[in-house]
N, C-alpha and C. Protein backbone atom coordinates (compact mmCIF):
# COMPACT_ATOMS: atom_id res chain seq x y z
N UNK A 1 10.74 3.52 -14.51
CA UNK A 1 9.54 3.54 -13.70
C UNK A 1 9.84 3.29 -12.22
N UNK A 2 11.25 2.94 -11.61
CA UNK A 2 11.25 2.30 -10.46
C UNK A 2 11.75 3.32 -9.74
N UNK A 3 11.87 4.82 -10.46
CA UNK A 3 12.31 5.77 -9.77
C UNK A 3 10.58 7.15 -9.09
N UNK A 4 10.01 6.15 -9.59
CA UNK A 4 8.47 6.74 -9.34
C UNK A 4 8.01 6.28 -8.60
N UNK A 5 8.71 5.47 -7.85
CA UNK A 5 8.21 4.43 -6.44
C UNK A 5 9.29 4.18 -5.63
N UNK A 6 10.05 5.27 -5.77
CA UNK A 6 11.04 5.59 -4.74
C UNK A 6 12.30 4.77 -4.99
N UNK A 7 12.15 3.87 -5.66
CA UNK A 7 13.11 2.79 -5.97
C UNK A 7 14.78 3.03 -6.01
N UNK A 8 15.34 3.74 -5.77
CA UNK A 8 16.61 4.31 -6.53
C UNK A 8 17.78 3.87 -6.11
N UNK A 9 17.45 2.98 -4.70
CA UNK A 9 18.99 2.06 -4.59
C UNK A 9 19.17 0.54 -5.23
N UNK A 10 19.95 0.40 -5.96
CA UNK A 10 20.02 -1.56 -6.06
C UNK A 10 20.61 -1.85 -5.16
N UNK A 11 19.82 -3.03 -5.21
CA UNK A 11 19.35 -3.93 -4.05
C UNK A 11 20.84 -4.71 -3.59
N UNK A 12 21.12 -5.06 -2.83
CA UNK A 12 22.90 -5.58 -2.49
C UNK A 12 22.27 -7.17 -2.50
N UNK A 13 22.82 -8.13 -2.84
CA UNK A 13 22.98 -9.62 -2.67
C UNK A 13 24.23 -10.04 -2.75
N UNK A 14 24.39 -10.77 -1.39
CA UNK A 14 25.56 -11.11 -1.25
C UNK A 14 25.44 -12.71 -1.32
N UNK A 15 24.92 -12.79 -1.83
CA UNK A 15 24.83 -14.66 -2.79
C UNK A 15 24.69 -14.34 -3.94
N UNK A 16 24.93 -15.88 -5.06
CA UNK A 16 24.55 -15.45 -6.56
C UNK A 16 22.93 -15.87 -6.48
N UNK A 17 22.46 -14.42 -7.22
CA UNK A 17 20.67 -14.56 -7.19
C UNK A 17 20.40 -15.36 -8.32
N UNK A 18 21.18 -15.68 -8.79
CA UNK A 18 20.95 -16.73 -10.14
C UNK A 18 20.07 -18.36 -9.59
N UNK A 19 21.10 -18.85 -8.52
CA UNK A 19 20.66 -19.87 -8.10
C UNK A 19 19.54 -20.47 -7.43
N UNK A 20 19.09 -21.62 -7.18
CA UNK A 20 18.01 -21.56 -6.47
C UNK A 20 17.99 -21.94 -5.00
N UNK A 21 17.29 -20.50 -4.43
CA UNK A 21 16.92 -19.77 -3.11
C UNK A 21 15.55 -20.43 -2.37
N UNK A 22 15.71 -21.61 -1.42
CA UNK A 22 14.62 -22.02 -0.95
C UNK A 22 14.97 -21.21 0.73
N UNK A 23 13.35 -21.47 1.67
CA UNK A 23 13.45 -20.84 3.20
C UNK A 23 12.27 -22.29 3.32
N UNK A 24 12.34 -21.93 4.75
CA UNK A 24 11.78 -22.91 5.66
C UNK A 24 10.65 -22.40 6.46
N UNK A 25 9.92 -22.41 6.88
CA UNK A 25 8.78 -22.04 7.78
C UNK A 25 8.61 -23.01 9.46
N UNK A 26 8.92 -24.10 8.53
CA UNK A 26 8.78 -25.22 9.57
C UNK A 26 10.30 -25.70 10.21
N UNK A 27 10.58 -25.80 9.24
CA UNK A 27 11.76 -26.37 9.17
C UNK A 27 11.89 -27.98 8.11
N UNK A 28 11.08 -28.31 8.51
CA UNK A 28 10.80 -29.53 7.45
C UNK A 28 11.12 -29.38 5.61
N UNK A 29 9.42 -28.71 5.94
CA UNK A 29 9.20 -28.07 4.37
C UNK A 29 9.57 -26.88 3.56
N UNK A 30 10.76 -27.50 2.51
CA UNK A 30 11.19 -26.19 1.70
C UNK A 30 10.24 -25.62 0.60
N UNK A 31 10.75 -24.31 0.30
CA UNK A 31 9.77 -23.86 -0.24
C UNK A 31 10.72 -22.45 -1.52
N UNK A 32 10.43 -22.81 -2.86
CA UNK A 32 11.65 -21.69 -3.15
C UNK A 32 11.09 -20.44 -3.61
N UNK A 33 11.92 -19.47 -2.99
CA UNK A 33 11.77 -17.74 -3.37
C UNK A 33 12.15 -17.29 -4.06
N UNK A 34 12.08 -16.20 -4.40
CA UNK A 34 13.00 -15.22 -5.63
C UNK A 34 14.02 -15.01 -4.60
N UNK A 35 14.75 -14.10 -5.26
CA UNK A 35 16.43 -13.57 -4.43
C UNK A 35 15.73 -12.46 -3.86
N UNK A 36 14.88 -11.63 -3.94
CA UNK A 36 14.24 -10.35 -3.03
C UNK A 36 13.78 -11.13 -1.47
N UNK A 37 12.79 -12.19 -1.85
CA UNK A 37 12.17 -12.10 -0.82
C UNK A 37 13.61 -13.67 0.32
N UNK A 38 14.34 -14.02 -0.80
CA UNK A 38 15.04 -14.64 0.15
C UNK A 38 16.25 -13.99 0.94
N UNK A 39 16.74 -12.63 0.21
CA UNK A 39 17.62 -12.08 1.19
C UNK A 39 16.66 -11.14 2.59
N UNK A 40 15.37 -11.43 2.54
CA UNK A 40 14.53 -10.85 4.00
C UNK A 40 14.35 -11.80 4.50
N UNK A 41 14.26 -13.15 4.17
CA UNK A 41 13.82 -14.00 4.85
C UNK A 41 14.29 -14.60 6.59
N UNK A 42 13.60 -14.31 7.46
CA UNK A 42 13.89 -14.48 9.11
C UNK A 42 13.58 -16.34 9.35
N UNK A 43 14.41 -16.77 9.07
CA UNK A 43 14.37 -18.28 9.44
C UNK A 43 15.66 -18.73 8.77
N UNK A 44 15.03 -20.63 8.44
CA UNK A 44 16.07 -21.48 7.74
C UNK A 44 16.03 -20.98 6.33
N UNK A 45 17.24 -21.02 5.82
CA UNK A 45 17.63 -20.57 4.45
C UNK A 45 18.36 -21.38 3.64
N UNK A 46 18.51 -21.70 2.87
CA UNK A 46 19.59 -22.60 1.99
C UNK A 46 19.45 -22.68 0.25
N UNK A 47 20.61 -22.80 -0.23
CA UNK A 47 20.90 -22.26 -1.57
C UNK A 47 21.23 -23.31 -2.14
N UNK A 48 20.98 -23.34 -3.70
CA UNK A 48 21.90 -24.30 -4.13
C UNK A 48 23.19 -24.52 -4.61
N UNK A 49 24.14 -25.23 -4.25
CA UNK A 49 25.56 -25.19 -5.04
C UNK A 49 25.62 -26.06 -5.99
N UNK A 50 26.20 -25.28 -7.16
CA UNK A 50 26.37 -26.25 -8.73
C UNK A 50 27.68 -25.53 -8.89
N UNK A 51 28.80 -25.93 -8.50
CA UNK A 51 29.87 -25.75 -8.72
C UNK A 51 30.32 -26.93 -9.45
N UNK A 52 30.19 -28.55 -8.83
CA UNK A 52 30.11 -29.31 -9.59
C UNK A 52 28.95 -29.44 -10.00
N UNK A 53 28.40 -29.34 -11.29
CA UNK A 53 27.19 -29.69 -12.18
C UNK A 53 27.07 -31.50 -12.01
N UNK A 54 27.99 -32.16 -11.53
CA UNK A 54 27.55 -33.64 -11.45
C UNK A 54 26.82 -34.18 -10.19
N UNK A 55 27.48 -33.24 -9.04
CA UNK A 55 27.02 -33.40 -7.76
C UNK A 55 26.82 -32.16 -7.46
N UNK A 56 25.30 -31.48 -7.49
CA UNK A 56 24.82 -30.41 -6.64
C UNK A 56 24.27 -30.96 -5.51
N UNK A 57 24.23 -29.61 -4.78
CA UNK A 57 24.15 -30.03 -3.23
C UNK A 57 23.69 -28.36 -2.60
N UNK A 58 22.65 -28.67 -1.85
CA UNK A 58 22.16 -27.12 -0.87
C UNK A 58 22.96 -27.20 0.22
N UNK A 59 23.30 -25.90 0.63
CA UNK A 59 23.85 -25.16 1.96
C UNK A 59 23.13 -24.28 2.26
N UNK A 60 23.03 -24.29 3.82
CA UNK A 60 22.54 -23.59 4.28
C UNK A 60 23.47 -22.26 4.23
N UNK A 61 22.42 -21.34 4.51
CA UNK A 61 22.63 -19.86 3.79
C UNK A 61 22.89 -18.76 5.34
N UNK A 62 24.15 -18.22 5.91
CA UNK A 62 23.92 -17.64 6.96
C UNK A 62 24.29 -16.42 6.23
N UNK A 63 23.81 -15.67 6.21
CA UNK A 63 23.80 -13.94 5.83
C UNK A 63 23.21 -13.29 6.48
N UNK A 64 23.36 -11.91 5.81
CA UNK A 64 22.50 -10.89 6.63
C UNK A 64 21.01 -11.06 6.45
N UNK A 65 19.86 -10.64 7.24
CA UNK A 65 18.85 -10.13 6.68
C UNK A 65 18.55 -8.75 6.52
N UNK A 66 17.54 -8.54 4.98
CA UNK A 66 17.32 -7.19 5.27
C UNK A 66 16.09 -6.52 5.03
N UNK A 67 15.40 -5.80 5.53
CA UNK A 67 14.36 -5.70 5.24
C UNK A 67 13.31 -5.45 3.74
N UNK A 68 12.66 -6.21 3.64
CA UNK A 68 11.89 -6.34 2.19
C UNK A 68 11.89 -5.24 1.35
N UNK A 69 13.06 -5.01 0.25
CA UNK A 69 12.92 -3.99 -0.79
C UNK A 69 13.70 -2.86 -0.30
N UNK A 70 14.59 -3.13 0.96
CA UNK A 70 16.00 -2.02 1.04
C UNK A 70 16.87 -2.77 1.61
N UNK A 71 18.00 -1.81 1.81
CA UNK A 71 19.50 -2.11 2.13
C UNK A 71 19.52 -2.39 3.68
N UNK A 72 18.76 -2.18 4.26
CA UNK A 72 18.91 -1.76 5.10
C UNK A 72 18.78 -3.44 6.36
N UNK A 73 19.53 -3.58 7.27
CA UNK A 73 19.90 -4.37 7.71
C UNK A 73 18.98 -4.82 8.85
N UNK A 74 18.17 -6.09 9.17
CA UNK A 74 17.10 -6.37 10.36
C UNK A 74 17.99 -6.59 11.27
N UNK A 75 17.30 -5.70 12.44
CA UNK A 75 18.21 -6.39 13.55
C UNK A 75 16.54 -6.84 14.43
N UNK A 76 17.04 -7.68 15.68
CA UNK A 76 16.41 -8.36 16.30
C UNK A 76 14.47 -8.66 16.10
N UNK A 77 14.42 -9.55 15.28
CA UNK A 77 13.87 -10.09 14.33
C UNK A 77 13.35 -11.18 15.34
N UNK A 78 11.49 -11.20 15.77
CA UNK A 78 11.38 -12.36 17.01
C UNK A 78 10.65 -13.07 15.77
N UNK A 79 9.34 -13.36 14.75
CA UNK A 79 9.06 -14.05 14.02
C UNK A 79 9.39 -14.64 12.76
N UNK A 80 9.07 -15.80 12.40
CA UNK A 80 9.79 -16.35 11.57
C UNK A 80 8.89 -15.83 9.88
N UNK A 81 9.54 -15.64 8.84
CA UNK A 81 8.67 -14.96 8.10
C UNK A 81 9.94 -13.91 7.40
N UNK A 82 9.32 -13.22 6.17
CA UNK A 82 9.90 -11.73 5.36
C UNK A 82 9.92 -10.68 6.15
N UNK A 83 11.00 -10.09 6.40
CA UNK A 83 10.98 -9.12 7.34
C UNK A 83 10.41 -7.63 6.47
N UNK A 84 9.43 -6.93 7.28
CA UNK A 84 9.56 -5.35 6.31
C UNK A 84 9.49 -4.90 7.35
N UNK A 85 9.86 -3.18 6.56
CA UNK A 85 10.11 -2.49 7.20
C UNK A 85 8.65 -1.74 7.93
N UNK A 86 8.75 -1.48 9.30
CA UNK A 86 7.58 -0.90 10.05
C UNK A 86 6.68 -2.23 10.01
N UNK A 87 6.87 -3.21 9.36
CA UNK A 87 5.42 -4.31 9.64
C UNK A 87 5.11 -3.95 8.63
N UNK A 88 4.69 -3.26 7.23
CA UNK A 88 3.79 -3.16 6.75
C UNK A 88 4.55 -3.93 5.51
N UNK A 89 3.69 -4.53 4.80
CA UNK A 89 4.36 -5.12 3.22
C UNK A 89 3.76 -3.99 2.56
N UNK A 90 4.63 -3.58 1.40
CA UNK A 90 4.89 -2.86 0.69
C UNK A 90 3.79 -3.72 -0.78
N UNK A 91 3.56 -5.37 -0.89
CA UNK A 91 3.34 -5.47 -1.88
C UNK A 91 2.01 -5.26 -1.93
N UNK A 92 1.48 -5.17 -0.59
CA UNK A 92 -0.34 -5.26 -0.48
C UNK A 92 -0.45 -3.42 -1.15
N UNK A 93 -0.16 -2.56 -1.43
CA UNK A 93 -0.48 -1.80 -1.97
C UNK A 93 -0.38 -1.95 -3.74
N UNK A 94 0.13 -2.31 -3.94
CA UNK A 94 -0.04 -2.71 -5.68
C UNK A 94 -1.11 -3.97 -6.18
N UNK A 95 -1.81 -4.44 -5.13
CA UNK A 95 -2.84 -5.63 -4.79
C UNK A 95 -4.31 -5.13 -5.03
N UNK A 96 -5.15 -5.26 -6.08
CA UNK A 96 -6.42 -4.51 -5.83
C UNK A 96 -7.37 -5.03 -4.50
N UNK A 97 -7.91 -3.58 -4.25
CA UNK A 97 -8.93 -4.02 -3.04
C UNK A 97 -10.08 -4.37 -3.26
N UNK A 98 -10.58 -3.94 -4.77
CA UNK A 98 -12.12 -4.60 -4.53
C UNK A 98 -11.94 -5.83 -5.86
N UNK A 99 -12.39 -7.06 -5.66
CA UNK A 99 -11.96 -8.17 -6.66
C UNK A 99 -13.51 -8.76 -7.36
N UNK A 100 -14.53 -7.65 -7.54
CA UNK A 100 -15.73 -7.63 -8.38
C UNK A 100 -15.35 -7.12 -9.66
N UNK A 101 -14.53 -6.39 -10.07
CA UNK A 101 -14.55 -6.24 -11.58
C UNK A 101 -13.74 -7.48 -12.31
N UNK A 102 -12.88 -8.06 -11.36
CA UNK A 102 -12.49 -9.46 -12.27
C UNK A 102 -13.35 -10.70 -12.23
């Protein structure tokens, strides 16, 4: 089905998406994402390490960003937030618009 919505490249992560992926808004308050929306994410980033399972510990996360749902690489990025491509999110179209039949 993901080739009916144009879908046809996988997605590159260059962290393990297994782990858990928090971002920052503030900087203060973390907040955790899936691995999609944390490899777009334009701010503070940080992952968790369980290499030792006795002592885990987050690092901050410097990678690429890329824009929400491609390969494709953000460059100069002024707000803090998921980057997409053209401005538009892609998820508000799979979102119903009128919310009277529920």
């Amino acid at each position: 089905m993901a080739e009916k919505r144009g879908d046809l490249v996988k997605l590159v992560y260059e962290f393990n998406s297994a782990r858990c992926c928090e971002v920052s808004f503030d900087g203060e308050k973390w907040a955790r994402v899936t691995a999609r929306e944390f490899r777009s994410f334009n701010g503070k980033r940080r992952i968790l390490n369980v290499e030792n399972p006795n002592q885990p510990f987050y690092e901050e996360y410097v990678g690429p960003i890329y824009y929400y749902g491609t390969n494709r690489v953000a460059k100069k990025l002024k707000k803090v937030g998921t980057a997409f491509l053209n401005d538009i999110d892609p998820r508000d179209a799979k979102r119903p618009r009128n919310q009277a039949g529920f």
